[in-house]
Structure formats: C-alpha cells, structure tokens
C-alpha atoms as a PDB file:
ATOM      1  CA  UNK A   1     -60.519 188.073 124.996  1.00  0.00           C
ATOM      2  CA  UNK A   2     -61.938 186.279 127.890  1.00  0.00           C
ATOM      3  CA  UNK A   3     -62.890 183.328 125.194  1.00  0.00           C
ATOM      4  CA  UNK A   4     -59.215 182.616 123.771  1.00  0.00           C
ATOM      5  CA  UNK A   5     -57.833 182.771 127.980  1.00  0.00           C
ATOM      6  CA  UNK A   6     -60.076 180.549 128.379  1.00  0.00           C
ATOM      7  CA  UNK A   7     -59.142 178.459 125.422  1.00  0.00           C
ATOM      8  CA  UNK A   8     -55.421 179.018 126.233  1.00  0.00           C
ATOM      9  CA  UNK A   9     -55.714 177.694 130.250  1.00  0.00           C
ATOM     10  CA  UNK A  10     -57.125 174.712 128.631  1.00  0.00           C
ATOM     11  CA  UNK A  11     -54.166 174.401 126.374  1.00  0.00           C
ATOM     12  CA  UNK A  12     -52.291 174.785 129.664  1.00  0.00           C
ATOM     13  CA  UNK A  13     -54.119 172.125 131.440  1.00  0.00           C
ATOM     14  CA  UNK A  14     -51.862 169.313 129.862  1.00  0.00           C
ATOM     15  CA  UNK A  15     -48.341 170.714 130.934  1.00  0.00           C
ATOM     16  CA  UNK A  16     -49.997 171.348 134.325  1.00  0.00           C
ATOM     17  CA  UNK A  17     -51.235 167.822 134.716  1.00  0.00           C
ATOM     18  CA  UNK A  18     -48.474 166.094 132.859  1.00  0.00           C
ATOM     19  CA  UNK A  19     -50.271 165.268 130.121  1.00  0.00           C
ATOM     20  CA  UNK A  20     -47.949 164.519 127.006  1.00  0.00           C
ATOM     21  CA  UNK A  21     -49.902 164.822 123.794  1.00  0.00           C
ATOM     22  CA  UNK A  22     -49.984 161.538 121.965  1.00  0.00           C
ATOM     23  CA  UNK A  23     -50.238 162.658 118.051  1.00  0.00           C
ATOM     24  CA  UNK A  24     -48.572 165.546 116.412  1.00  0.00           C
ATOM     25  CA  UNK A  25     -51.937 167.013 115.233  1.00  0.00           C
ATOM     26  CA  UNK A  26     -52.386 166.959 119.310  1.00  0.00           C
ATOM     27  CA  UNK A  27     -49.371 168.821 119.734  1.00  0.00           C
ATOM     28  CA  UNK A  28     -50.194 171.371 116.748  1.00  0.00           C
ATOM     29  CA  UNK A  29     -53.600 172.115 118.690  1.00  0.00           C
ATOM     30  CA  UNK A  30     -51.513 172.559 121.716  1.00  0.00           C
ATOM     31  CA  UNK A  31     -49.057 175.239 120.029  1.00  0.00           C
ATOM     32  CA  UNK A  32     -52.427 177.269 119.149  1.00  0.00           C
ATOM     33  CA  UNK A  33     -54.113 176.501 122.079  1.00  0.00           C
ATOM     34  CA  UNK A  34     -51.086 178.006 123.915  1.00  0.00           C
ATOM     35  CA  UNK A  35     -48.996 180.722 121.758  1.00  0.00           C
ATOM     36  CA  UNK A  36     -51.899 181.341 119.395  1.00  0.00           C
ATOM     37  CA  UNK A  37     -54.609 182.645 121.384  1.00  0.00           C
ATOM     38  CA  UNK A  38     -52.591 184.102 124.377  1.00  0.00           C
ATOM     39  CA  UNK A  39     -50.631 186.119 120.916  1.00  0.00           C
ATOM     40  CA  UNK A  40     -54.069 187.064 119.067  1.00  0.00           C
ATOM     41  CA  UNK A  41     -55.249 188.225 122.967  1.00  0.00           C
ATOM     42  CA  UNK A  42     -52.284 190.332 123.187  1.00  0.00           C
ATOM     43  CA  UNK A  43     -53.064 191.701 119.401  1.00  0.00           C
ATOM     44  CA  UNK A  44     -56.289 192.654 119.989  1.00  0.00           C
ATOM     45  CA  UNK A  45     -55.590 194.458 123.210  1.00  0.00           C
ATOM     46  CA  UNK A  46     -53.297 196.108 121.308  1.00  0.00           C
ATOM     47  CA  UNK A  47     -55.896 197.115 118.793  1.00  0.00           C
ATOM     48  CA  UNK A  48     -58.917 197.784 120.016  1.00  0.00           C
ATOM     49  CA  UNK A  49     -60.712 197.245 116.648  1.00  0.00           C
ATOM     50  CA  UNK A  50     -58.191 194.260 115.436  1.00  0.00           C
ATOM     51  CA  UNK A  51     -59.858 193.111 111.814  1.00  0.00           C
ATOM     52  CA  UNK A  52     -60.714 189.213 111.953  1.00  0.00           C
ATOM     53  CA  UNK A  53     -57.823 188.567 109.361  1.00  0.00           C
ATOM     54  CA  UNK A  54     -55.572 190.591 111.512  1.00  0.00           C
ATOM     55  CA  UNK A  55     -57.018 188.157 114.522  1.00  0.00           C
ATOM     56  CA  UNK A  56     -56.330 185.031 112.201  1.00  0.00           C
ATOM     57  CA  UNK A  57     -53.065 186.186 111.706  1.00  0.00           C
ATOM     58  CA  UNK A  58     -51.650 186.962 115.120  1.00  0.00           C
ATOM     59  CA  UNK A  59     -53.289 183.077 116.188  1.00  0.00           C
ATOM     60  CA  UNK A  60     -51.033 181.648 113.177  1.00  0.00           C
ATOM     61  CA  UNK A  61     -47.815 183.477 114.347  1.00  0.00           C
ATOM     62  CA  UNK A  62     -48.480 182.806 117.956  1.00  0.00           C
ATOM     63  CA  UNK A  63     -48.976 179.127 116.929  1.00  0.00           C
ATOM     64  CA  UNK A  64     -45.714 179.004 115.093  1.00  0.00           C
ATOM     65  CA  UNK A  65     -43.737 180.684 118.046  1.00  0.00           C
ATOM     66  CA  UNK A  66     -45.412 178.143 120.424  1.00  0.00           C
ATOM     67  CA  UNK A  67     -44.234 175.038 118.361  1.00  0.00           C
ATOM     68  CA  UNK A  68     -40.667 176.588 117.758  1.00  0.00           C
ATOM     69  CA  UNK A  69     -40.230 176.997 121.742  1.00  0.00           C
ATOM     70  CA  UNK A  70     -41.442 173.380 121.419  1.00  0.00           C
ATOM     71  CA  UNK A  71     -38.037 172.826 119.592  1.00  0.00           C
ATOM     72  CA  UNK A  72     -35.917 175.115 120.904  1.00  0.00           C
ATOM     73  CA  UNK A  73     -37.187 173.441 124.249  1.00  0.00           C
ATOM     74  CA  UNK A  74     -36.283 170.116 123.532  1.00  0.00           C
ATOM     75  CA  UNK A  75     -32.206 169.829 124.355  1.00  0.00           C
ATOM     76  CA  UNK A  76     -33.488 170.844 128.085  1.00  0.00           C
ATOM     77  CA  UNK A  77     -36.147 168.745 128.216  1.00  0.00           C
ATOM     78  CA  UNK A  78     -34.159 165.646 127.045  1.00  0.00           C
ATOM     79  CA  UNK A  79     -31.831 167.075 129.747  1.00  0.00           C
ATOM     80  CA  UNK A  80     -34.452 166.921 132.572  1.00  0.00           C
ATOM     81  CA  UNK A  81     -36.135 163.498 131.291  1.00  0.00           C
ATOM     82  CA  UNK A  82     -39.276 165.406 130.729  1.00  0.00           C
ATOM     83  CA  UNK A  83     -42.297 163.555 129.636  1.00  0.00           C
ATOM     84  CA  UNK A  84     -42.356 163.043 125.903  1.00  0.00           C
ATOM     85  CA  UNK A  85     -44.770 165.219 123.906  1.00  0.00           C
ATOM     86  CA  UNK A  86     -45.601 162.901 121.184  1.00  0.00           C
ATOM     87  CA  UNK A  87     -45.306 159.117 121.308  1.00  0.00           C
ATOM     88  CA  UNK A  88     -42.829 159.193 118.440  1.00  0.00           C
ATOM     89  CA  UNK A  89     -40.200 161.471 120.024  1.00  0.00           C
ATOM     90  CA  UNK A  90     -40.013 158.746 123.214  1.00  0.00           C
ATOM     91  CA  UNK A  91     -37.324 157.074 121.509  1.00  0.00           C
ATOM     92  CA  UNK A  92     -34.967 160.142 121.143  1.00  0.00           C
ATOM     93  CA  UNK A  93     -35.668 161.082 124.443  1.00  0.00           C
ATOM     94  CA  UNK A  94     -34.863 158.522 126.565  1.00  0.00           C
ATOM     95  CA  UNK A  95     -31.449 158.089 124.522  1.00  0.00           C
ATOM     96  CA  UNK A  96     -28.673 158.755 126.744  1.00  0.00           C
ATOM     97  CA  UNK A  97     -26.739 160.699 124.084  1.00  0.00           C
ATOM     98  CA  UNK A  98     -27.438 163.916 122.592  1.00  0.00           C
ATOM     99  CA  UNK A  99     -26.006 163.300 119.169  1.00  0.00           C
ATOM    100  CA  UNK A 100     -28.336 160.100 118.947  1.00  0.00           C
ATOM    101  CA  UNK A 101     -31.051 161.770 120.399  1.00  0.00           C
ATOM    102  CA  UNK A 102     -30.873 164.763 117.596  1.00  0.00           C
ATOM    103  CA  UNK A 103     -30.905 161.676 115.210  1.00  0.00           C
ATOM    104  CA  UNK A 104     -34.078 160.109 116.942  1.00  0.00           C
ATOM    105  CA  UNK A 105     -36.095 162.993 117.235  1.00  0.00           C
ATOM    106  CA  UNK A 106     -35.550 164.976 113.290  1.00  0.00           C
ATOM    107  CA  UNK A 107     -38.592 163.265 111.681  1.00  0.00           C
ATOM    108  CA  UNK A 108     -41.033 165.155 114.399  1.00  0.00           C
ATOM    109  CA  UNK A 109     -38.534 168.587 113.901  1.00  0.00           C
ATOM    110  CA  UNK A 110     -38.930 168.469 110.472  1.00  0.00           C
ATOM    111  CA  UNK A 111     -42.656 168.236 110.964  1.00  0.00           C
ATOM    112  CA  UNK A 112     -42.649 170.854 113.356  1.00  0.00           C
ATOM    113  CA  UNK A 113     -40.503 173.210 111.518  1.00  0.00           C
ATOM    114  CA  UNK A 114     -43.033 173.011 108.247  1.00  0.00           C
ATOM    115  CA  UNK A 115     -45.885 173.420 110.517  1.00  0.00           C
ATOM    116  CA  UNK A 116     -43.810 176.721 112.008  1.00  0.00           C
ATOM    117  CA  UNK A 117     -43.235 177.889 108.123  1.00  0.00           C
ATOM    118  CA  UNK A 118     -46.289 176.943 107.315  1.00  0.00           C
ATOM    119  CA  UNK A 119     -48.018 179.229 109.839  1.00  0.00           C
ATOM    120  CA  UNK A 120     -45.825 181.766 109.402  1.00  0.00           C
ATOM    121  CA  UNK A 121     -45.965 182.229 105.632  1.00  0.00           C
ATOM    122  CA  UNK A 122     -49.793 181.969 105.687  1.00  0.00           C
ATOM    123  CA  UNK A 123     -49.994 184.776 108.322  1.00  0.00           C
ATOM    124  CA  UNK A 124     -47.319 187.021 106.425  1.00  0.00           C
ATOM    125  CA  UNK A 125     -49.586 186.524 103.044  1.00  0.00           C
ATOM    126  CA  UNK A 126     -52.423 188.760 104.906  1.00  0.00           C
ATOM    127  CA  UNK A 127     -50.177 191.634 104.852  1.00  0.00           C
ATOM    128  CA  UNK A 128     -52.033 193.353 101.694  1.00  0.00           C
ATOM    129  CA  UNK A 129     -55.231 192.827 103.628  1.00  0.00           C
ATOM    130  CA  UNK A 130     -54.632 193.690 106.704  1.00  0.00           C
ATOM    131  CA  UNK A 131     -54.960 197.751 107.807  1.00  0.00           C
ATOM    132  CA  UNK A 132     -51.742 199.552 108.241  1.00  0.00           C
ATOM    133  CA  UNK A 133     -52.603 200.109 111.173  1.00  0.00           C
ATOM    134  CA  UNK A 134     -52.383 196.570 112.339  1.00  0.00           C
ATOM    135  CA  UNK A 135     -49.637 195.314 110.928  1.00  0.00           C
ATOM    136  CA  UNK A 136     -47.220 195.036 113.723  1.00  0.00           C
ATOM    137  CA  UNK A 137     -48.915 192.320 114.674  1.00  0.00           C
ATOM    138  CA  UNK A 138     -46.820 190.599 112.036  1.00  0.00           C
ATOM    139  CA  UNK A 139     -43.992 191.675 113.886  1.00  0.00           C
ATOM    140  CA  UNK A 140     -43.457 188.170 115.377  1.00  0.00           C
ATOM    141  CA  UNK A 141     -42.875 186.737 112.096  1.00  0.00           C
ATOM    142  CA  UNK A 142     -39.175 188.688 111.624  1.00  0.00           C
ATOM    143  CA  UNK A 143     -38.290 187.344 115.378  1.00  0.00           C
ATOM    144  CA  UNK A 144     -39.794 183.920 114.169  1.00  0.00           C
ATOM    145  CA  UNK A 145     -37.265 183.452 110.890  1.00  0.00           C
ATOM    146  CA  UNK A 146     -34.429 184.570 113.353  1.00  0.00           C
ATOM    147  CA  UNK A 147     -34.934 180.972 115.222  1.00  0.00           C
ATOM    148  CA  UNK A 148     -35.773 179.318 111.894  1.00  0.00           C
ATOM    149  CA  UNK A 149     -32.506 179.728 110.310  1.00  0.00           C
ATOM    150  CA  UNK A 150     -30.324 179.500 113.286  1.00  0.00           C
ATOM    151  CA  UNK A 151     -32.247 176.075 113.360  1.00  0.00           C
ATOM    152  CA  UNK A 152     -31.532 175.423 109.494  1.00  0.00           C
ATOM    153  CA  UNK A 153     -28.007 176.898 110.175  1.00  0.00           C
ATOM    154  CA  UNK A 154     -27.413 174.221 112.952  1.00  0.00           C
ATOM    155  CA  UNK A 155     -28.622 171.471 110.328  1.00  0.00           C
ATOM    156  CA  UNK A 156     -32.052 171.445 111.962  1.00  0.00           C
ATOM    157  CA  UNK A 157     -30.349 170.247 115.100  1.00  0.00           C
ATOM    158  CA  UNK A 158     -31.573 172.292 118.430  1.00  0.00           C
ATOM    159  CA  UNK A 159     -28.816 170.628 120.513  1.00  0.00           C
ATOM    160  CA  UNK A 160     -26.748 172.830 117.966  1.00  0.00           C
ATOM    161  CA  UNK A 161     -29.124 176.202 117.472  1.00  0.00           C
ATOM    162  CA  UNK A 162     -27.754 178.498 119.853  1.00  0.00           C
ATOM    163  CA  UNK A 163     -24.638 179.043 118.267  1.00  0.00           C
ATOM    164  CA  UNK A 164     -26.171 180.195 115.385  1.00  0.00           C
ATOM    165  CA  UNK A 165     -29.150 182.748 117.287  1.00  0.00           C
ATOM    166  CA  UNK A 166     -28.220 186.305 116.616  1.00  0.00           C
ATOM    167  CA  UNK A 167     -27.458 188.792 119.392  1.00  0.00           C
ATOM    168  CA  UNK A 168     -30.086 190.702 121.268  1.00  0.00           C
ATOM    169  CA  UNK A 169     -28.483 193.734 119.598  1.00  0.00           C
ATOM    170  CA  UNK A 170     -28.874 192.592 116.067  1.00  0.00           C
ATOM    171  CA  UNK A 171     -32.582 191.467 116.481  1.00  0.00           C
ATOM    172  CA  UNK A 172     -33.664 194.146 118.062  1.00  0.00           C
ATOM    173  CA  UNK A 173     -31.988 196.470 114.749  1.00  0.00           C
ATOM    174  CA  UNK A 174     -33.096 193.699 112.273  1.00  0.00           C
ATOM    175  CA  UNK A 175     -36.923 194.257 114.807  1.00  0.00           C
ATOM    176  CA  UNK A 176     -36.795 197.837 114.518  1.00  0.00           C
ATOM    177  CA  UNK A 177     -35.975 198.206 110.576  1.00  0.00           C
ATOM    178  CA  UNK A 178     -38.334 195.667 109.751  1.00  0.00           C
ATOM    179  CA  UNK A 179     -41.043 197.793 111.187  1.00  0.00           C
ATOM    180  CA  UNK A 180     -40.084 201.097 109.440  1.00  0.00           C
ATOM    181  CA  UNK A 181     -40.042 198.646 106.183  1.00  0.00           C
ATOM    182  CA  UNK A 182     -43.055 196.796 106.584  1.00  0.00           C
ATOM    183  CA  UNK A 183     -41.047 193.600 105.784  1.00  0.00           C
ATOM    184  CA  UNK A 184     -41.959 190.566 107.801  1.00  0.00           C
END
C-alpha cells in the first residue's frame, strides 16, 4: 500500500507545483497515478487478500474516475483560468465563451471519454475471474456509466452534464441493486 501512496503523491506533485501535463498520454499517467492507485489502495484495504486481477482492476476504474473528474472539472476550471492540462486544450481555455470553449476543447473529451470506457470495460471484463468475494470493487464502474451518459446525454458537453446527472437518491438505488445483481 505504502508503494501506490507513494506513487499517487507523485501523481500529486504536478497539481501541487502547477505543473500542467503537456501530452495526453501525460495526463492518462496522471489519472492512474492519482485515482488509480489511491482506488486499488482503498481495494486492497478493503480486502486483505485482494487477487492481482482484482488489484488491476480497481487501478483501471480508479483511472477512469480520475480522468472523468478531469472532465467533469473542466467548466470550473475554464471558470477560474486554471492552467491548461494538455497543450491542446489551451485554446478552449483561454476562450472567453463557454459555448466556444466546449467547441475547442471536444477533440481531448472525446479522447478522454474512450480512455474512461476503455478502462472501464477492461476492468468490468475481469468479473468472471475475479473471487466473489471481491467484486465490489467493481462497484465504481455503475457510479462511473452514471457520469458517462449524463456526459453523452449533454452531447459530450460538460458545460451541459449536470442537467443530465441523476439524483443522489437514484444512484444510490441504481448502487445498491447493482450490488445484489452483480451487474457493473
């Protein structure tokens, strides 16, 4: 555990510093550098014994929660003239409207929504594998899809997405049936 903190304050170390990350596949090692290993710590505190694949898939999902509070991030940090993450979302973030800044920044959503599906899907597929016992750990997955298609339901627009989030109420039922189900 002490290995992924470790590997997580590092991750850390850029938004402390003001670092932005320069590349997308910079800002995909900062999503598992940040969600994944502080969510696969959490797992295997959870389970004492957590199986690697169960370890490998608790990193994806906390990877792909990372990058989607990357998103779900960004109308505030356009708000606040934060620093850029990537060099190609500068553009859309010093615009000085938010319908033109949507339009600047959707080629790095759409890369960072595939990368969320993408994690998320490949986690979910270790289901069969995984022991019983474990698999809440896949419980981040159901919470994940709820952001994914209020995003797709806001035509991948996060300026948009909270009118389409469901309430606390019907995640929390949607949470709780899921579990009895196994369906993630």
């Amino acid at each position: 555990i002490s290995k992924l903190l470790t590997e997580m304050l590092d991750g850390r170390r850029s938004d402390l510093l003001g670092e932005g990350d320069a590349t997308f596949e910079a800002l995909c090692d900062y999503a598992d550098k940040v969600g994944g290993t502080l969510y696969a710590a959490a797992a295997i505190i959870e389970h004492d014994d957590l199986s690697k694949i169960g370890q490998k898939a608790a990193r994806q999902l906390g990877s792909a929660w990372a990058m989607l509070g990357l998103i779900r991030a960004l109308p505030h940090s356009w708000q606040t003239n934060a620093t850029p993450i990537t060099d190609d979302m500068k553009p859309g973030m010093q615009s000085t409207e938010a319908a033109d800044a949507n339009a600047l920044l959707q080629p790095v959503i759409k890369k960072m929504a595939a990368f969320i599906e993408e994690q998320r899907v490949e986690a979910v597929s270790a289901l069969g594998k995984i022991p019983k016992k474990e698999s809440s750990v896949l419980l981040l997955s159901k919470q994940i899809t709820f952001y994914q298609k209020a995003l797709e339901m806001a035509g991948n627009n996060p300026f948009e997405m909270v009118r389409y989030e469901p309430s606390k109420l019907k995640k929390m039922i949607r949470l709780f049936w899921a579990k009895i189900i196994r369906r993630y």
